[in-house]
C-alpha atoms as a PDB file:
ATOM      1  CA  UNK A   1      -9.469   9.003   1.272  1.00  0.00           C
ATOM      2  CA  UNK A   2     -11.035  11.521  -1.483  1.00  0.00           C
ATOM      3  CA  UNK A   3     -14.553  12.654  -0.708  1.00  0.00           C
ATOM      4  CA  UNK A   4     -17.096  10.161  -0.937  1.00  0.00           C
ATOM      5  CA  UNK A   5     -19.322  12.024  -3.203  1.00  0.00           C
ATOM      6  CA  UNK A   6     -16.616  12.151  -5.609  1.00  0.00           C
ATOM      7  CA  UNK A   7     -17.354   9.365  -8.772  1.00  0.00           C
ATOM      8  CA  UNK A   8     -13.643   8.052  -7.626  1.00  0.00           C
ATOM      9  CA  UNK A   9     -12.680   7.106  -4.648  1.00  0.00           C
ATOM     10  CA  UNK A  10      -8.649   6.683  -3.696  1.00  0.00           C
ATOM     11  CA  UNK A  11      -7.316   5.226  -0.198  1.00  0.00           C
ATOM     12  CA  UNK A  12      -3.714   6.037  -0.207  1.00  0.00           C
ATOM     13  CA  UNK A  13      -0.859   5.625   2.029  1.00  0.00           C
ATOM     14  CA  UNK A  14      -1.135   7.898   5.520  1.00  0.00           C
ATOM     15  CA  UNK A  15       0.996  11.381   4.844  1.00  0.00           C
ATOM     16  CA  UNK A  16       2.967  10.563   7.825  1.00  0.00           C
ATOM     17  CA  UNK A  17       4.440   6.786   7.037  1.00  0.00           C
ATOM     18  CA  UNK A  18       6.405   8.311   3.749  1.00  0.00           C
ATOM     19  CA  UNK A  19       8.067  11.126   6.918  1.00  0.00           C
ATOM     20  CA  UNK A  20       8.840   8.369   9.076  1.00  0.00           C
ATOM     21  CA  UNK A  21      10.599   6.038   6.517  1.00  0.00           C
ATOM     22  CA  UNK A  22      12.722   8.535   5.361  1.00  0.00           C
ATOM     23  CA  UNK A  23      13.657   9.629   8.783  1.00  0.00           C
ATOM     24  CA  UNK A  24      14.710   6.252   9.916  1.00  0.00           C
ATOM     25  CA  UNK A  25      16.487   6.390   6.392  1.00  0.00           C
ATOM     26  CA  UNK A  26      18.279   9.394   8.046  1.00  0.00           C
ATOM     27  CA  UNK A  27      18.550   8.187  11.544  1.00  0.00           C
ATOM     28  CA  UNK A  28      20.070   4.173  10.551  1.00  0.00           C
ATOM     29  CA  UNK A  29      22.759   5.911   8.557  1.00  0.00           C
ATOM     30  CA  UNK A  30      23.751   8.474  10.695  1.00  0.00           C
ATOM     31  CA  UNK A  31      23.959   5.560  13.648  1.00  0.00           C
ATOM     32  CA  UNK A  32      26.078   3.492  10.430  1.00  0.00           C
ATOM     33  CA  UNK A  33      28.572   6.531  10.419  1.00  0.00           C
ATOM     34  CA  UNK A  34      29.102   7.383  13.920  1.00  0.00           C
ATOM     35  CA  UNK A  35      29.521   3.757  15.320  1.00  0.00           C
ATOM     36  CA  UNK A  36      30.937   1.744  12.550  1.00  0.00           C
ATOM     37  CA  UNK A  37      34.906   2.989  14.037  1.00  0.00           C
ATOM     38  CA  UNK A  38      36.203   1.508  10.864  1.00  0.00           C
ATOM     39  CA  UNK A  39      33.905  -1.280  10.046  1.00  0.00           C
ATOM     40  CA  UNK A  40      33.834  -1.554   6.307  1.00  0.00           C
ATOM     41  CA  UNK A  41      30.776  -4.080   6.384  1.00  0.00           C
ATOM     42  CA  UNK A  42      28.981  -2.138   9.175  1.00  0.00           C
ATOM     43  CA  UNK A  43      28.581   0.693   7.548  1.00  0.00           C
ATOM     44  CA  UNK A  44      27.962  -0.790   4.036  1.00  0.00           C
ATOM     45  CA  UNK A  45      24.854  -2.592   5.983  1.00  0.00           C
ATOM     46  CA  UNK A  46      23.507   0.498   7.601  1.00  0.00           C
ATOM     47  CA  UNK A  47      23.939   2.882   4.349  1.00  0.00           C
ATOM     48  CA  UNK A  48      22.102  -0.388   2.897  1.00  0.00           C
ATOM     49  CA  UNK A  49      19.521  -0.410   5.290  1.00  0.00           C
ATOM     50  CA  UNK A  50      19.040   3.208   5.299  1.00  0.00           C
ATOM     51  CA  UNK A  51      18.971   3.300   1.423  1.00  0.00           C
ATOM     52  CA  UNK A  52      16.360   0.398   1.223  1.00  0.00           C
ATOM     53  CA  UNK A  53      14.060   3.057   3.763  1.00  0.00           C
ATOM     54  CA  UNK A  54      14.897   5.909   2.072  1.00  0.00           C
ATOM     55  CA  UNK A  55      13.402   3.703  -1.607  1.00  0.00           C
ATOM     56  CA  UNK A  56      10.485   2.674   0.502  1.00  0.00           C
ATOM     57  CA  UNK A  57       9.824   6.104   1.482  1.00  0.00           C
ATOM     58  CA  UNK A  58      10.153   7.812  -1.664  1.00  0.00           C
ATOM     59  CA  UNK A  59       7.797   5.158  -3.148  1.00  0.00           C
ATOM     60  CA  UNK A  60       5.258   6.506  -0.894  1.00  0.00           C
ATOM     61  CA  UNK A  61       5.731  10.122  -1.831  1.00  0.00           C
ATOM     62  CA  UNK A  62       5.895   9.252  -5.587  1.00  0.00           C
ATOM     63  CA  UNK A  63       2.850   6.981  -5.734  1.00  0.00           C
ATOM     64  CA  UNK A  64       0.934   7.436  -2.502  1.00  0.00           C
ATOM     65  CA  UNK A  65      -2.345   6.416  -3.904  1.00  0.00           C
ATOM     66  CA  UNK A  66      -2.766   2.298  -3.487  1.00  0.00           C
ATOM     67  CA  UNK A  67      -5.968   2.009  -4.951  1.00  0.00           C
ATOM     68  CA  UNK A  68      -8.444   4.316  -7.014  1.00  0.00           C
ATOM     69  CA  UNK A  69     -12.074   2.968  -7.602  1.00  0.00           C
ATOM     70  CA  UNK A  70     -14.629   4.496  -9.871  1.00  0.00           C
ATOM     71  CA  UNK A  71     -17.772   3.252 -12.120  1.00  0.00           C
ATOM     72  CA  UNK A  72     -15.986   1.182 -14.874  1.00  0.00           C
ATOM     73  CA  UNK A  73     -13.659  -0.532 -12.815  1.00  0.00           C
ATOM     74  CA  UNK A  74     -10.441  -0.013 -10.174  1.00  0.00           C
ATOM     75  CA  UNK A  75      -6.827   1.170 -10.695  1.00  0.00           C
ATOM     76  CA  UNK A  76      -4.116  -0.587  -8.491  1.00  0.00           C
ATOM     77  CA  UNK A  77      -0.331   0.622  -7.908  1.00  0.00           C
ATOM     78  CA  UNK A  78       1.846  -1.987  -9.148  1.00  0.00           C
ATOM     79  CA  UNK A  79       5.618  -2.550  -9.324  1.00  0.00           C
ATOM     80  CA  UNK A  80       7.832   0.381  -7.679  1.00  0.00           C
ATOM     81  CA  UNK A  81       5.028   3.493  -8.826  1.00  0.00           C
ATOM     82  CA  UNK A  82       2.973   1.787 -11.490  1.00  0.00           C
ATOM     83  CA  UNK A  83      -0.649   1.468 -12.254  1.00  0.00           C
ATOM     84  CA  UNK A  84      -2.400  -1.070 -13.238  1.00  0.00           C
ATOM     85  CA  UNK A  85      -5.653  -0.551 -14.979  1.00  0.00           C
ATOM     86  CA  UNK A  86      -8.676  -3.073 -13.621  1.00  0.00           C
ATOM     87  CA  UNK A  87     -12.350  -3.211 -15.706  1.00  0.00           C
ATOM     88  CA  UNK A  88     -14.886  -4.761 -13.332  1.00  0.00           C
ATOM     89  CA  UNK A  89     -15.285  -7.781 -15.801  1.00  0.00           C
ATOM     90  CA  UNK A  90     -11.125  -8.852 -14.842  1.00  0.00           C
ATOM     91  CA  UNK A  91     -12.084  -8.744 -10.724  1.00  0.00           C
ATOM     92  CA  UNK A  92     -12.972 -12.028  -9.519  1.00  0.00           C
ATOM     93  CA  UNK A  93     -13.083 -11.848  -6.138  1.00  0.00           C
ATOM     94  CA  UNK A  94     -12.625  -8.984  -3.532  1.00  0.00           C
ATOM     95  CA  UNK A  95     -11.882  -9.953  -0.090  1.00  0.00           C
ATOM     96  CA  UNK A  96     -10.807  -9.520   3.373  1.00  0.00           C
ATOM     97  CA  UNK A  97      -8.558 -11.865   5.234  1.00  0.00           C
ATOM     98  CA  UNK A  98      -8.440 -11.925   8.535  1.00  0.00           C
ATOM     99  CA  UNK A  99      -5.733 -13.854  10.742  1.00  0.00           C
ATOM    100  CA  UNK A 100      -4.974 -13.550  14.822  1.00  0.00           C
ATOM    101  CA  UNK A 101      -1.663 -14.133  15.439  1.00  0.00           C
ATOM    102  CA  UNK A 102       0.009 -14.119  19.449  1.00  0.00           C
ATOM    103  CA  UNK A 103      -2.770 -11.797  20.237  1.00  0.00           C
ATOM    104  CA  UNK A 104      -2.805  -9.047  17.248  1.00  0.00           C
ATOM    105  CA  UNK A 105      -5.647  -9.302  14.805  1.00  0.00           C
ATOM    106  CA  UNK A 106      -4.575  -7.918  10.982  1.00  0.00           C
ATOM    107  CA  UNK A 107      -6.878  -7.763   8.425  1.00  0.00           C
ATOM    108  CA  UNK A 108      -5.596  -7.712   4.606  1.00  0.00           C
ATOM    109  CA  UNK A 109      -7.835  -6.742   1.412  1.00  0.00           C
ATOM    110  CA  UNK A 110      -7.381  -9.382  -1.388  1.00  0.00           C
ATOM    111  CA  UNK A 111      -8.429  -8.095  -4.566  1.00  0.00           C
ATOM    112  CA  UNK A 112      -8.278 -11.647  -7.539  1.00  0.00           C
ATOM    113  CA  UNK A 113      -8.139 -11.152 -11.091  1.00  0.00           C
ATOM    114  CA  UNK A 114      -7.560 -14.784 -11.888  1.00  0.00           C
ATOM    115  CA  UNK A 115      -4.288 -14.257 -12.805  1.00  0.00           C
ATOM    116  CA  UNK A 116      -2.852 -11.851  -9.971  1.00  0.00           C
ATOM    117  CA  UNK A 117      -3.313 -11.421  -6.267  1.00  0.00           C
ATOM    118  CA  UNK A 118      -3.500  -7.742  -5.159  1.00  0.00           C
ATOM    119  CA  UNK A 119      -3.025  -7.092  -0.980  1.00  0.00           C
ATOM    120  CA  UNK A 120      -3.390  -4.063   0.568  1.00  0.00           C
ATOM    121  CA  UNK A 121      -2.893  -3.690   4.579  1.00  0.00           C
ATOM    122  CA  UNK A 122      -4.163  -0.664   6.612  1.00  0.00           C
ATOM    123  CA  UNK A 123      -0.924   1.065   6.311  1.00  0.00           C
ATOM    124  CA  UNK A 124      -1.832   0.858   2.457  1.00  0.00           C
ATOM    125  CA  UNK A 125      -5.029   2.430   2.495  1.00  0.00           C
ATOM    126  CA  UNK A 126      -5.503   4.515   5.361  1.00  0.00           C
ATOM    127  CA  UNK A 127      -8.598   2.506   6.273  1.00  0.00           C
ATOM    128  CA  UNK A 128      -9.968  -0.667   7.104  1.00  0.00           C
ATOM    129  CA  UNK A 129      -9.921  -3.123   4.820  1.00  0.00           C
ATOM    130  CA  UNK A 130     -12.838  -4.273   5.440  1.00  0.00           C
ATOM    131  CA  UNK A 131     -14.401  -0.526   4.713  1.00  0.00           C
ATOM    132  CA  UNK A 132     -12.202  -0.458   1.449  1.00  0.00           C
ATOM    133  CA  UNK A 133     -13.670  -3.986   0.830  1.00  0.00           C
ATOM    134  CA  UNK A 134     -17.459  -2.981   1.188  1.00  0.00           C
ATOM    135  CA  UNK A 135     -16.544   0.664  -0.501  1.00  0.00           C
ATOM    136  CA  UNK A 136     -14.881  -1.295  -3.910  1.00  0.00           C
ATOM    137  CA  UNK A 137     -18.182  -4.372  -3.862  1.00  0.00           C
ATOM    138  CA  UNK A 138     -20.977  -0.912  -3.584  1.00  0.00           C
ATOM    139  CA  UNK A 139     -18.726   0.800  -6.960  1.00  0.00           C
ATOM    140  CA  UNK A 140     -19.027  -3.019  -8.979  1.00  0.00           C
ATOM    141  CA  UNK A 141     -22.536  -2.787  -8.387  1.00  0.00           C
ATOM    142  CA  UNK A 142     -23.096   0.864  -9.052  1.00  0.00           C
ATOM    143  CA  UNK A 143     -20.731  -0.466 -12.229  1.00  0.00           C
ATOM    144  CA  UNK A 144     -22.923  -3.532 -13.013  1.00  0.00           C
ATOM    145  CA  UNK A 145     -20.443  -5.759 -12.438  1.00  0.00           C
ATOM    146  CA  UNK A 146     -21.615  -9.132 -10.631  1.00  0.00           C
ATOM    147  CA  UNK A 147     -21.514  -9.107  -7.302  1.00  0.00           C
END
């Protein structure tokens, strides 16, 4: 997260998830080469596997910034590195969902235009969604948006 008294505010990915993708990238195909022992389709699944980390990794580095708020409205990643461009008038509806499932509680920030979803987990923003949530409602009404 930027500073907070900063006219935008950006939650963005935690530096260390992009390090960890790519070195489970590193680590699947290394285990692909040393234990395939000939195994065409073994190792075509682990380079596989390690490529589709490795993708998911550099996505992070490219475009670690999930969501950027500020007075006229909020700006959204969308697609592989894209933004997406959000005036206050487009938002419908920001909320959290929570769910419990076998004993883990996960919380997910929904943000409606009408027309498209938008979810964000922790892992997304680097902070609860529920603090994102209250953080992006505060902005609309510094915006005058409606509540």
């Amino acid at each position: 997260m930027t500073d907070q008294s900063s006219p935008v505010r950006q939650w963005r990915v935690p530096s260390v998830l992009p390090v960890a993708k790519l070195a489970g990238a590193v680590l699947v195909t290394g285990l692909g080469l040393l234990f395939a022992g000939g195994d065409r389709i073994q190792l075509v699944l682990a380079v596989a596997a390690g490529a589709v980390l490795a993708g998911w990794g550099v996505r992070d580095l490219v475009a670690p910034v999930r969501v950027a708020v500020d007075p006229e409205g909020i700006t959204l990643i969308r697609g592989f590195a894209g933004r997406q461009r959000l005036p206050w008038a487009a938002v419908e509806a920001i909320t959290v969902d929570r769910r419990s499932r076998a004993g883990l509680a996960t919380e997910i920030l929904e943000i409606d235009t009408g027309e498209s979803l938008h979810l964000f987990g922790r892992y997304d923003l680097d902070a609860a969604p529920a603090d994102v949530a209250a953080a992006l409602r505060a902005a609309r009404l510094q915006g005058g948006g409606p509540a």
